[in-house]
C-alpha atoms as a PDB file:
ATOM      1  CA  UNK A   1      -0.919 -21.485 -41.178  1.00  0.00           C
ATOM      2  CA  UNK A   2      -1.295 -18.767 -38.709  1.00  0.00           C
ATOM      3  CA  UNK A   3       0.154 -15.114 -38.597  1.00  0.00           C
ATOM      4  CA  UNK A   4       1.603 -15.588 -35.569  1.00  0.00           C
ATOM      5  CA  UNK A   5       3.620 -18.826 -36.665  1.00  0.00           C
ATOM      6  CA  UNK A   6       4.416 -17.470 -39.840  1.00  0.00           C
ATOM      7  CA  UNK A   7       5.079 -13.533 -40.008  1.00  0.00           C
ATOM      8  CA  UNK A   8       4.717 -11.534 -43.574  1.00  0.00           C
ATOM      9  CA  UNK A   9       7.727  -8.736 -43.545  1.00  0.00           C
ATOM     10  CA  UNK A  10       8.007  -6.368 -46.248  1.00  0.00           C
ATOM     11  CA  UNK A  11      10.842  -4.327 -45.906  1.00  0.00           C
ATOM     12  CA  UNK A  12      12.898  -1.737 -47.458  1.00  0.00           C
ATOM     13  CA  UNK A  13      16.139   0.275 -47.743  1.00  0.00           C
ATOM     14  CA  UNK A  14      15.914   4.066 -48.388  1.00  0.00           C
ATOM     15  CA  UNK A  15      19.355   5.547 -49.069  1.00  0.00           C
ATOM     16  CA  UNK A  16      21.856   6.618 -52.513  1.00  0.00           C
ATOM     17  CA  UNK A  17      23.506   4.834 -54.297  1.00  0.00           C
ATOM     18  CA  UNK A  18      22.957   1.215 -52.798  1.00  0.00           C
ATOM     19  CA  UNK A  19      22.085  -1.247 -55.682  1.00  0.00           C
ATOM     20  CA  UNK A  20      25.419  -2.715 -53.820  1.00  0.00           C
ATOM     21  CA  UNK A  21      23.924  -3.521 -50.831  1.00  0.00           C
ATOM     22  CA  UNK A  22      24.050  -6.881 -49.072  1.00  0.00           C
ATOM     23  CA  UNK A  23      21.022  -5.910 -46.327  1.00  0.00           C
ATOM     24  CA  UNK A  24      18.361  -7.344 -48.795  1.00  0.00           C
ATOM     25  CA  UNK A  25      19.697 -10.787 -49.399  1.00  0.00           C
ATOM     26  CA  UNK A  26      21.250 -11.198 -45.388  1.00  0.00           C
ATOM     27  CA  UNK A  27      17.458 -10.207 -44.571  1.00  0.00           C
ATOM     28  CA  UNK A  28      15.464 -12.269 -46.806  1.00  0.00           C
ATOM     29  CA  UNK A  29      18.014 -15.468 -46.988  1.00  0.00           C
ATOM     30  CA  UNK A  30      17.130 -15.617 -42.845  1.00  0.00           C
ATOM     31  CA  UNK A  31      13.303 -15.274 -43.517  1.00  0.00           C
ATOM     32  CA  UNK A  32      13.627 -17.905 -45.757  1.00  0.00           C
ATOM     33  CA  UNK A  33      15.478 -20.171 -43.026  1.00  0.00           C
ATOM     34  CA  UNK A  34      13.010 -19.555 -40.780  1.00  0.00           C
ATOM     35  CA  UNK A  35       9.977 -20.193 -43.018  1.00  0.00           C
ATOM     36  CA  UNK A  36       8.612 -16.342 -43.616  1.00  0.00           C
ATOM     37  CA  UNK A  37       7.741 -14.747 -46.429  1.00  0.00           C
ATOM     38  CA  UNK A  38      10.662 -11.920 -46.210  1.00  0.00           C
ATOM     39  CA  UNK A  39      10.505  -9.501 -49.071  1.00  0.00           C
ATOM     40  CA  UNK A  40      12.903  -6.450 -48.594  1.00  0.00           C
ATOM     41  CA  UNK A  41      13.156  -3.844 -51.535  1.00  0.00           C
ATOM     42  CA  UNK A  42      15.819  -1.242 -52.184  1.00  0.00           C
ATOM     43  CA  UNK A  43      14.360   2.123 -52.506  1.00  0.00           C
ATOM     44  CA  UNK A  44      17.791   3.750 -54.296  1.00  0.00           C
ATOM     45  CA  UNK A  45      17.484   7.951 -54.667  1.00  0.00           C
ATOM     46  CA  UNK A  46      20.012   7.914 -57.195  1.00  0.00           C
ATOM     47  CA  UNK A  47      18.220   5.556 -59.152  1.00  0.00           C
ATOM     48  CA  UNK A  48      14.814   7.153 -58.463  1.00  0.00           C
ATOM     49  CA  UNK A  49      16.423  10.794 -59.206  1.00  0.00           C
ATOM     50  CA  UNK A  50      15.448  11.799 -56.008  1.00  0.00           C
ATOM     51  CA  UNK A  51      16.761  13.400 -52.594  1.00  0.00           C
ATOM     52  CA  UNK A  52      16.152  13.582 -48.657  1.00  0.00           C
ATOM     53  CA  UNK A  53      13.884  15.676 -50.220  1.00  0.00           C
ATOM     54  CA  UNK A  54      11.732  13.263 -50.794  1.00  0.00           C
ATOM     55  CA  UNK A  55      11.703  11.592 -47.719  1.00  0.00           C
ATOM     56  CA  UNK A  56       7.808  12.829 -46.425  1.00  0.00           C
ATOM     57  CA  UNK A  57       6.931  11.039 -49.922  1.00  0.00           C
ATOM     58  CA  UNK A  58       8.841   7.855 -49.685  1.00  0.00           C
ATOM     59  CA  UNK A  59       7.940   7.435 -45.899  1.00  0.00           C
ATOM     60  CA  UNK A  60       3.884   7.893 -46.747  1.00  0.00           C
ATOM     61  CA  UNK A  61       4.048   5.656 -49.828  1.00  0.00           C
ATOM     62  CA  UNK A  62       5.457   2.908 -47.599  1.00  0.00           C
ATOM     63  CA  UNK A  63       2.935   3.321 -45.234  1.00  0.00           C
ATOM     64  CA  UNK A  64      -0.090   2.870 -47.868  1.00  0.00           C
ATOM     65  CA  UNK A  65       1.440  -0.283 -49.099  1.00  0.00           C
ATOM     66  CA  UNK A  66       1.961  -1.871 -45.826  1.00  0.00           C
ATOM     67  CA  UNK A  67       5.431  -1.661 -45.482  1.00  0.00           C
ATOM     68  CA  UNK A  68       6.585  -3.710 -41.988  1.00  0.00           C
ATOM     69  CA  UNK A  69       9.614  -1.055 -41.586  1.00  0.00           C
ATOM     70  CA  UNK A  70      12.746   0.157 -43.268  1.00  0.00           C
ATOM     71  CA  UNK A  71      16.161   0.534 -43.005  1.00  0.00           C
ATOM     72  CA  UNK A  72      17.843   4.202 -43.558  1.00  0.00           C
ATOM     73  CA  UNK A  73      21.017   4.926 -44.889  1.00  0.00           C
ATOM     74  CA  UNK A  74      23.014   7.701 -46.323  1.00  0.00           C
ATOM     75  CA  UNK A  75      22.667  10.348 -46.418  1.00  0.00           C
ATOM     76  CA  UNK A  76      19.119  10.097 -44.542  1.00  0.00           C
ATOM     77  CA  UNK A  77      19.674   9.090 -40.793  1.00  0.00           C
ATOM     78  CA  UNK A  78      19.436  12.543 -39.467  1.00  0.00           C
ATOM     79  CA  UNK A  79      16.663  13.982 -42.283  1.00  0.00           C
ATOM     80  CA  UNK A  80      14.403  11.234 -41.117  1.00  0.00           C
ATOM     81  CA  UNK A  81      14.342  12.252 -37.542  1.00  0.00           C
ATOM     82  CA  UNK A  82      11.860  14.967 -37.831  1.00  0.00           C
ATOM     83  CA  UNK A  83       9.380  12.643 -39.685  1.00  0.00           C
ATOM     84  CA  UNK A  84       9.233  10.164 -37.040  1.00  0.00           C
ATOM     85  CA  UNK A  85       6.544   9.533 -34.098  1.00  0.00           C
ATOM     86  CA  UNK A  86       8.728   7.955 -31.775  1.00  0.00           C
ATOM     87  CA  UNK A  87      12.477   7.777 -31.083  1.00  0.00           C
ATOM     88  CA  UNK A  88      14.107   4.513 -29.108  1.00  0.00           C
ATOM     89  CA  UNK A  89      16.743   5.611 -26.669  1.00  0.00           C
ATOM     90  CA  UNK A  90      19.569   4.680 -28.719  1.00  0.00           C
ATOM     91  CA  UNK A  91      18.769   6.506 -31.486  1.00  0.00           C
ATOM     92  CA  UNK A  92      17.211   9.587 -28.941  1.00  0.00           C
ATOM     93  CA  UNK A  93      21.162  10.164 -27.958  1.00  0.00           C
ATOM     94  CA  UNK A  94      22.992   9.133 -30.542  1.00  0.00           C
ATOM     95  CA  UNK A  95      20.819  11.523 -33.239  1.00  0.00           C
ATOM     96  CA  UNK A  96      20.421   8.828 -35.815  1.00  0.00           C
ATOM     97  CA  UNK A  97      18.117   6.743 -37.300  1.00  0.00           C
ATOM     98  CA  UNK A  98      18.616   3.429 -39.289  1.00  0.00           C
ATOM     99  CA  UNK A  99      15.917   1.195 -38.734  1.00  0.00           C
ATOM    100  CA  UNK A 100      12.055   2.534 -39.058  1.00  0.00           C
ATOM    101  CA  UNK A 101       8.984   0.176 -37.924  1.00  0.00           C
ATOM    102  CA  UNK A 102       6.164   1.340 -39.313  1.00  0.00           C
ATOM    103  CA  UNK A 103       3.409  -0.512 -36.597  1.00  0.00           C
ATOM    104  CA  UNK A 104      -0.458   0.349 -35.422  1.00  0.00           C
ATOM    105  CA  UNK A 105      -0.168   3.642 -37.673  1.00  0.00           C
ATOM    106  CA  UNK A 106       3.051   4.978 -36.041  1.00  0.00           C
ATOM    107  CA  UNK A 107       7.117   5.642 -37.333  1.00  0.00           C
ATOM    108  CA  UNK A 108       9.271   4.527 -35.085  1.00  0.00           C
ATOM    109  CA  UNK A 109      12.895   5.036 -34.971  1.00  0.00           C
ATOM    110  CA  UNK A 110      15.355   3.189 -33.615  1.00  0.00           C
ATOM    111  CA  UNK A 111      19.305   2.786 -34.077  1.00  0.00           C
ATOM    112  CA  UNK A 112      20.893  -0.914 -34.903  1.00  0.00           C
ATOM    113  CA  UNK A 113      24.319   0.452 -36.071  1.00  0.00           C
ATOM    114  CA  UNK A 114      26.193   1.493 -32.482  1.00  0.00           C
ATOM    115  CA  UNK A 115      25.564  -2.316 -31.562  1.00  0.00           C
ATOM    116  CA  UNK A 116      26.962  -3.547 -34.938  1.00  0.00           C
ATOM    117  CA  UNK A 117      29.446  -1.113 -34.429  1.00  0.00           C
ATOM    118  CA  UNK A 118      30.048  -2.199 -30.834  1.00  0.00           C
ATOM    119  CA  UNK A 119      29.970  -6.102 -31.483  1.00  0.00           C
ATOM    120  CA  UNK A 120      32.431  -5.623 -34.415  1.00  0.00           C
ATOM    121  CA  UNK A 121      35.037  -4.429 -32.578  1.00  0.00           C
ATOM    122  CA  UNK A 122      34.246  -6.804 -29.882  1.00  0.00           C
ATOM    123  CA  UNK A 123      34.719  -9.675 -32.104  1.00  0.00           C
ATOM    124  CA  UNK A 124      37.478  -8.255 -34.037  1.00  0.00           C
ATOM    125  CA  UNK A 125      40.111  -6.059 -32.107  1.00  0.00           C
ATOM    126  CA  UNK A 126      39.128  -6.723 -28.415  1.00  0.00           C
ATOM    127  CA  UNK A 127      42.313  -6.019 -26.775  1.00  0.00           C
ATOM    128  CA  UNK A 128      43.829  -3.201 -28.514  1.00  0.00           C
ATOM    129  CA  UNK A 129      44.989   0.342 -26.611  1.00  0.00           C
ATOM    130  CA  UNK A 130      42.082   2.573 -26.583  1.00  0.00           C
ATOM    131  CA  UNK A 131      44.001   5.653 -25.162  1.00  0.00           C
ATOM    132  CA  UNK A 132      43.168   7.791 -28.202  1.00  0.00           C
ATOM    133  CA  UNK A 133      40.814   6.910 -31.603  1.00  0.00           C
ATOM    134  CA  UNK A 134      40.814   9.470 -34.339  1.00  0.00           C
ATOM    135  CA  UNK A 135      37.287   9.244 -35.984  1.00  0.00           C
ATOM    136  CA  UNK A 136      36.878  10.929 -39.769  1.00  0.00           C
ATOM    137  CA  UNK A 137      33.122  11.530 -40.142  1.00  0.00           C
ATOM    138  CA  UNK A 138      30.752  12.855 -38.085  1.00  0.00           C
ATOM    139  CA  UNK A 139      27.142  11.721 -39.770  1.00  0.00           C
ATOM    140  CA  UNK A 140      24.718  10.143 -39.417  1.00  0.00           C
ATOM    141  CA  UNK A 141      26.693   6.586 -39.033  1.00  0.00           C
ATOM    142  CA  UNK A 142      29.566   8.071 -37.229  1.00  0.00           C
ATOM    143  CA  UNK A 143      27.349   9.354 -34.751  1.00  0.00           C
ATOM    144  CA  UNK A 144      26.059   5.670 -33.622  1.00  0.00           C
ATOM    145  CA  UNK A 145      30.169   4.494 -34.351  1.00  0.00           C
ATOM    146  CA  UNK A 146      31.684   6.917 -31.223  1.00  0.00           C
ATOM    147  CA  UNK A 147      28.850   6.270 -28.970  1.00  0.00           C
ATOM    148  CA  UNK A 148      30.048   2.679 -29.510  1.00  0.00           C
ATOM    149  CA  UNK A 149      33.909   3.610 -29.108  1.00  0.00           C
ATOM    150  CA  UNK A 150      33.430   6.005 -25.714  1.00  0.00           C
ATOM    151  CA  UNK A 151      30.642   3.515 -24.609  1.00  0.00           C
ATOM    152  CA  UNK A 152      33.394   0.749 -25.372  1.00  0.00           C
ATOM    153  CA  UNK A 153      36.189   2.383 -23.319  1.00  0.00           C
ATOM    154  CA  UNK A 154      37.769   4.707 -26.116  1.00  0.00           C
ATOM    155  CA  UNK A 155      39.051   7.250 -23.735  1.00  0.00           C
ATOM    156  CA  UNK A 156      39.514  10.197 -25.954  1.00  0.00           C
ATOM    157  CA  UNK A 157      38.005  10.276 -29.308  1.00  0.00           C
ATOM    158  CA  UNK A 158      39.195  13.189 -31.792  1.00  0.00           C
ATOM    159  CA  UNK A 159      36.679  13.723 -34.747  1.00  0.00           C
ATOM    160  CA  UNK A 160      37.405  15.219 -38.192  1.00  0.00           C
ATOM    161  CA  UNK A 161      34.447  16.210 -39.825  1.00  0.00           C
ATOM    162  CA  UNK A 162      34.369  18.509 -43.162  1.00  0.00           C
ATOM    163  CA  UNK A 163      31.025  20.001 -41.629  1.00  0.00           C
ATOM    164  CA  UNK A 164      32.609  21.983 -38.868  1.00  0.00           C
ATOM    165  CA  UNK A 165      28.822  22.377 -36.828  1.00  0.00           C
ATOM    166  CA  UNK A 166      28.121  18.588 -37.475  1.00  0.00           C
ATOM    167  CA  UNK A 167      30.843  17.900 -36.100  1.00  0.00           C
ATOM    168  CA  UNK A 168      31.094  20.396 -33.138  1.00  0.00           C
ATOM    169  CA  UNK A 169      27.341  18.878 -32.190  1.00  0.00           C
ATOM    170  CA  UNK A 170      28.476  15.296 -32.077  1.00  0.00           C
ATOM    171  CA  UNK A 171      31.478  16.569 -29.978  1.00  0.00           C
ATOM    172  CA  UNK A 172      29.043  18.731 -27.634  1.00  0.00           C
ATOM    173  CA  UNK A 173      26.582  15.448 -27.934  1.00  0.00           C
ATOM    174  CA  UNK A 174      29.136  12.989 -26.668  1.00  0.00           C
ATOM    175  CA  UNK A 175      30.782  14.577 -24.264  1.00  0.00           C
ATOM    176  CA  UNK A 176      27.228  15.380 -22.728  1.00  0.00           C
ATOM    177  CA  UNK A 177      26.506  11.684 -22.519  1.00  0.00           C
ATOM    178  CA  UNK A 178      30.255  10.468 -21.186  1.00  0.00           C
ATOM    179  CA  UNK A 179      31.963  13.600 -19.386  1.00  0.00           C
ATOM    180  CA  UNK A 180      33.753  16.497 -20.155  1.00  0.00           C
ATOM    181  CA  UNK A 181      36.730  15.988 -22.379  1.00  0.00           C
ATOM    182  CA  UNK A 182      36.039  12.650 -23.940  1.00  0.00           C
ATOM    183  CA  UNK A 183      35.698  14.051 -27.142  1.00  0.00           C
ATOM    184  CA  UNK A 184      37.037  16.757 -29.382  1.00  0.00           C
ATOM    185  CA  UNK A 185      36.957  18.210 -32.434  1.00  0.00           C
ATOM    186  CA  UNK A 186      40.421  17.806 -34.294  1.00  0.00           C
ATOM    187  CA  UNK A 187      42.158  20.732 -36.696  1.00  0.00           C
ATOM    188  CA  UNK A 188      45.174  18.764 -37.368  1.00  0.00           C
ATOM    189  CA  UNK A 189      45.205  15.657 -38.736  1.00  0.00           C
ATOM    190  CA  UNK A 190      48.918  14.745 -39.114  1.00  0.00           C
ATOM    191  CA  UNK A 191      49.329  15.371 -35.573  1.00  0.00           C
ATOM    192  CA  UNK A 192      45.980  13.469 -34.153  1.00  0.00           C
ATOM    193  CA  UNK A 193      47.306  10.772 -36.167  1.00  0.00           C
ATOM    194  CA  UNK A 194      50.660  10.567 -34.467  1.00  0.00           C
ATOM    195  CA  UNK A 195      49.554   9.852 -31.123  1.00  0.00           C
ATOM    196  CA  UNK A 196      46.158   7.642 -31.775  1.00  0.00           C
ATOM    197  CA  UNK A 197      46.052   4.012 -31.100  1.00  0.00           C
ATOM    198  CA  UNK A 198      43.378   3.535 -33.498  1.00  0.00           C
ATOM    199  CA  UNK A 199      41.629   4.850 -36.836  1.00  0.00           C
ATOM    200  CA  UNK A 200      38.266   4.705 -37.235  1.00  0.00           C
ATOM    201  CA  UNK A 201      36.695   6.003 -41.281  1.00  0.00           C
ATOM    202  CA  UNK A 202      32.632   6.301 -40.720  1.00  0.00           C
ATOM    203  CA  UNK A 203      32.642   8.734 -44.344  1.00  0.00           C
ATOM    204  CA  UNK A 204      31.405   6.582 -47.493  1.00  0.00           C
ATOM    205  CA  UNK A 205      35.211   7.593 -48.600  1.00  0.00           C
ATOM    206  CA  UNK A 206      36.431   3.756 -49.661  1.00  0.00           C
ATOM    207  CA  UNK A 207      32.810   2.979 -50.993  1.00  0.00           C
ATOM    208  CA  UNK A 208      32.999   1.353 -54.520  1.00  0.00           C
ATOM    209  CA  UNK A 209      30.923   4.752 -56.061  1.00  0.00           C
ATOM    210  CA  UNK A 210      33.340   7.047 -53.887  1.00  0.00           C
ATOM    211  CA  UNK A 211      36.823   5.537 -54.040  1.00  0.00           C
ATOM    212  CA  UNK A 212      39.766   6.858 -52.237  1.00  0.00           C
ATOM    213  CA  UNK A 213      41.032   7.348 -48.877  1.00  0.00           C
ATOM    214  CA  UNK A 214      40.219   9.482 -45.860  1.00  0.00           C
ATOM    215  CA  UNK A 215      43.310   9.284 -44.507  1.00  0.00           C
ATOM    216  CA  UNK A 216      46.786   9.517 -46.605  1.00  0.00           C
ATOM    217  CA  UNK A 217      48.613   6.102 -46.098  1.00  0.00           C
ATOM    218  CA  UNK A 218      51.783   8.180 -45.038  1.00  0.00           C
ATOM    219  CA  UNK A 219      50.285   8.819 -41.763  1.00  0.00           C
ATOM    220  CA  UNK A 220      49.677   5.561 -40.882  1.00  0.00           C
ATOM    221  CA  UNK A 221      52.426   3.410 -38.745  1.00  0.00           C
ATOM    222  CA  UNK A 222      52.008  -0.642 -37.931  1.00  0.00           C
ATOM    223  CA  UNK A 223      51.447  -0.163 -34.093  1.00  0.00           C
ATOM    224  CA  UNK A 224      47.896   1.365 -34.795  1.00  0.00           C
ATOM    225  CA  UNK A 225      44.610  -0.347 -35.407  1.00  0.00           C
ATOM    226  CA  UNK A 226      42.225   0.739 -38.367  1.00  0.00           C
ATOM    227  CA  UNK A 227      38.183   0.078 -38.584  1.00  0.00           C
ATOM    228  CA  UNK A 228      36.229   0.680 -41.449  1.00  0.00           C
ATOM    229  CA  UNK A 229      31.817   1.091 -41.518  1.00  0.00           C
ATOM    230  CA  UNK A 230      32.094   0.744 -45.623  1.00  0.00           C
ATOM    231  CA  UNK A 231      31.682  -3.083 -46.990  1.00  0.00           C
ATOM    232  CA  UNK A 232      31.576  -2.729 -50.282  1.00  0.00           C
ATOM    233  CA  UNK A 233      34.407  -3.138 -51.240  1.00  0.00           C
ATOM    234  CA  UNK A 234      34.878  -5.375 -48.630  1.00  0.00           C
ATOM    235  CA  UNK A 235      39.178  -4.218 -48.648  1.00  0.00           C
ATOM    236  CA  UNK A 236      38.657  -0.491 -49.614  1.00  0.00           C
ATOM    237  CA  UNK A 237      41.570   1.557 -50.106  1.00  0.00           C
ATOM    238  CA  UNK A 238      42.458   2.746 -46.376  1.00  0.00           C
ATOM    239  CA  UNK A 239      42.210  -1.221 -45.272  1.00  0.00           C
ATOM    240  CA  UNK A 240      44.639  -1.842 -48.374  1.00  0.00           C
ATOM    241  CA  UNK A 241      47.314   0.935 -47.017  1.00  0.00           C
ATOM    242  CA  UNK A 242      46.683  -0.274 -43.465  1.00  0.00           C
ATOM    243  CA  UNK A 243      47.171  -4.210 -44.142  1.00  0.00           C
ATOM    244  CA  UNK A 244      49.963  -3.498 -46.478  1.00  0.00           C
ATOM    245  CA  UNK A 245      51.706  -1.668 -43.591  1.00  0.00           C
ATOM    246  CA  UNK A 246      50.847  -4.623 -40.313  1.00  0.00           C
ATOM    247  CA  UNK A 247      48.311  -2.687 -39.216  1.00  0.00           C
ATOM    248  CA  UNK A 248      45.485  -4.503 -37.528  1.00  0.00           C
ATOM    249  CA  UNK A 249      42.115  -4.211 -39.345  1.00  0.00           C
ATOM    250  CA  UNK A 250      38.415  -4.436 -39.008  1.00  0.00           C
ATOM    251  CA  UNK A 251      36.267  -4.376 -42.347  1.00  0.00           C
ATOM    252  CA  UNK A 252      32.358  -3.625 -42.140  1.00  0.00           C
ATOM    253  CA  UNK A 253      31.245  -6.643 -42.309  1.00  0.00           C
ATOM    254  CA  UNK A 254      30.338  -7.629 -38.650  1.00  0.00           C
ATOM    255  CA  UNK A 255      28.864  -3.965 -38.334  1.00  0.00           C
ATOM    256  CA  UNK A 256      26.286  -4.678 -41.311  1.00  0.00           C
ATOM    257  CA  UNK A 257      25.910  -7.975 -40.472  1.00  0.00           C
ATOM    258  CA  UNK A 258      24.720  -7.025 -36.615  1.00  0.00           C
ATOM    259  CA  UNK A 259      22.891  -4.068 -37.343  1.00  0.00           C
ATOM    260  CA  UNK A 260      21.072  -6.272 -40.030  1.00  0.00           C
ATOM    261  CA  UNK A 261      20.225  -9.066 -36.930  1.00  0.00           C
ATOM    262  CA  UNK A 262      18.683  -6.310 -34.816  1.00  0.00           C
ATOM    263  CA  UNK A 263      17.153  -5.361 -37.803  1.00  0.00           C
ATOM    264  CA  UNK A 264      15.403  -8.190 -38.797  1.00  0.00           C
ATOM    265  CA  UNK A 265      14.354  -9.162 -35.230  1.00  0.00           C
ATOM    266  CA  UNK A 266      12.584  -5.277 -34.892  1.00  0.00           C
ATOM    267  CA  UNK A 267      10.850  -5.935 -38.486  1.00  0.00           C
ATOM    268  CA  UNK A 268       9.714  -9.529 -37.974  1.00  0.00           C
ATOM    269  CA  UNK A 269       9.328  -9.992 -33.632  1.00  0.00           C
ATOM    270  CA  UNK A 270      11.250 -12.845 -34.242  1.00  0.00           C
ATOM    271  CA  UNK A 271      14.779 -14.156 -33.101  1.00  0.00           C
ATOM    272  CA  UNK A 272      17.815 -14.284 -35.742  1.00  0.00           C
ATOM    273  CA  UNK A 273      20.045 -16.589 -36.308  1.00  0.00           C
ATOM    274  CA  UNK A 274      23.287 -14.246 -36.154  1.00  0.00           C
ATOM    275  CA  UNK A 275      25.969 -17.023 -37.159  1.00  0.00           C
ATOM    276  CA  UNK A 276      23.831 -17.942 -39.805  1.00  0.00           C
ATOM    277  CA  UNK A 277      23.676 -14.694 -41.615  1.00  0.00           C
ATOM    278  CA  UNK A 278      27.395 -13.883 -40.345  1.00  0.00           C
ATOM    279  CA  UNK A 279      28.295 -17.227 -42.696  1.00  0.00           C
ATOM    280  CA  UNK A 280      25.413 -15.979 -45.423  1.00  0.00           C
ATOM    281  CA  UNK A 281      27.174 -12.710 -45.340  1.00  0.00           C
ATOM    282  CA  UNK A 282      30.693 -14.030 -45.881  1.00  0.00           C
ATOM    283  CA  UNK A 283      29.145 -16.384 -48.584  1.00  0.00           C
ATOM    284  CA  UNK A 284      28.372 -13.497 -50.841  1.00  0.00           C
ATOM    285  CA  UNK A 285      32.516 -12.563 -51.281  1.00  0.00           C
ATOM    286  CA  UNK A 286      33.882  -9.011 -50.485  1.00  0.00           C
END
């Protein structure tokens, strides 16, 4: 059988802490259904004892063994810009990586996660107010998440960030790319809270290894809207207080399971069947 019929892909995930992870079986259950031999590894620094550190290491050792790309994840997006060739213009303005092809000798990033992000809350909450969003998190994934929310009609976004220059350059960053004013930094949460529409948690806070909430549930209220990057749990805590409440919700999946499609389609040139691995996804329980 030819190449071009039937593509190899060997793929990984670099990040901490993600022997969790879905992104392996979503990506090799749709080679399979489309006749490729898909192999994606997970390439864990806890596991491996390791740090961003070791990044320059991990990213040569994938290109000697023919890796097709990889995916990043926390806490690398932003430590593997420097090591890259080329950026895509996603990931040039939004200052984050999550998807690396590794083709004809170069790195090139690119960012899948502000479309996930994007058709998520397309799918899942497209008519609520977008006056105001409070964002907690400013990293590497909440950079890609308010690009989606100002480029989605969010028209103020306040960001809490614990890293007060991380933040201030995501705030300096998006209000660059969408005017004056459209973002801010926030010092008060209790009072952000009181007049947002919607809640948006891009920290790992809610992830099964980091449990807990970023956001006490006393400062929630049933007229706003929650959204939540973390899938695993599929319910963390903050979508717990938020249901419990009427709040409407939006869990990670359909952000992991798009950023996955584009994904797949950069590592393997070919199409994806996105309801497919939406229902593959789903199959696999929260």
């Amino acid at each position: 059988m030819s190449q071009s019929r039937s593509p190899s892909v060997l793929a990984g995930l670099i990040g901490a802490g993600i022997q969790a992870s879905r992104t392996p079986a979503l990506h090799e259950h749709e080679g399979d259904a489309q006749g490729m031999r898909y192999l994606y590894r997970l390439i864990d620094l806890d596991a491996l004892k390791l740090d961003a550190s070791a990044l320059p290491d991990l990213l040569t050792g994938a290109e000697r063994m023919g890796f097709t790309g990889l995916n990043i994840t926390f806490p690398c997006k932003q430590a593997i810009i420097p090591l890259l060739d080329e950026l895509s213009p996603e990931a040039r303005g939004i200052g984050a990586v999550n998807t690396v092809l590794l083709k004809d000798g170069k790195r090139i990033g690119h960012n899948t996660d502000c479309l996930g992000f994007a058709e998520g809350l397309r799918r899942g909450l497209p008519d609520v107010a977008r006056r105001q969003v409070v964002q907690m998190g400013a990293g590497g994934a909440g950079s890609a998440v308010a690009h989606a929310l100002l480029a989605e009609g969010v028209e103020r976004l306040t960001l809490f960030e614990v890293d007060a220059s991380r933040g201030q350059a995501l705030v300096d960053n998006l209000n660059e790319h969408f005017g004056a004013g459209r973002a801010m930094l926030g010092s008060h949460l209790e009072s952000a809270m009181a007049e947002a529409d919607g809640l948006v948690n891009t920290t790992p806070i809610g992830m099964a290894k980091l449990p807990g909430t970023p956001v006490p549930a006393e400062l929630l209220r049933p007229e706003l809207w929650v959204a939540e990057i973390v899938y695993f749990p599929l319910e963390t805590q903050l979508l717990h207080d938020a249901r419990a409440i009427g709040c409407r919700t939006l869990d990670g999946s359909t952000m992991a399971v798009f950023q996955a499609v584009k994904a797949f389609e950069l590592f393997s040139g070919t199409s994806a069947d996105a309801p497919r691995m939406m229902a593959h996804f789903a199959s696999m329980n929260g």
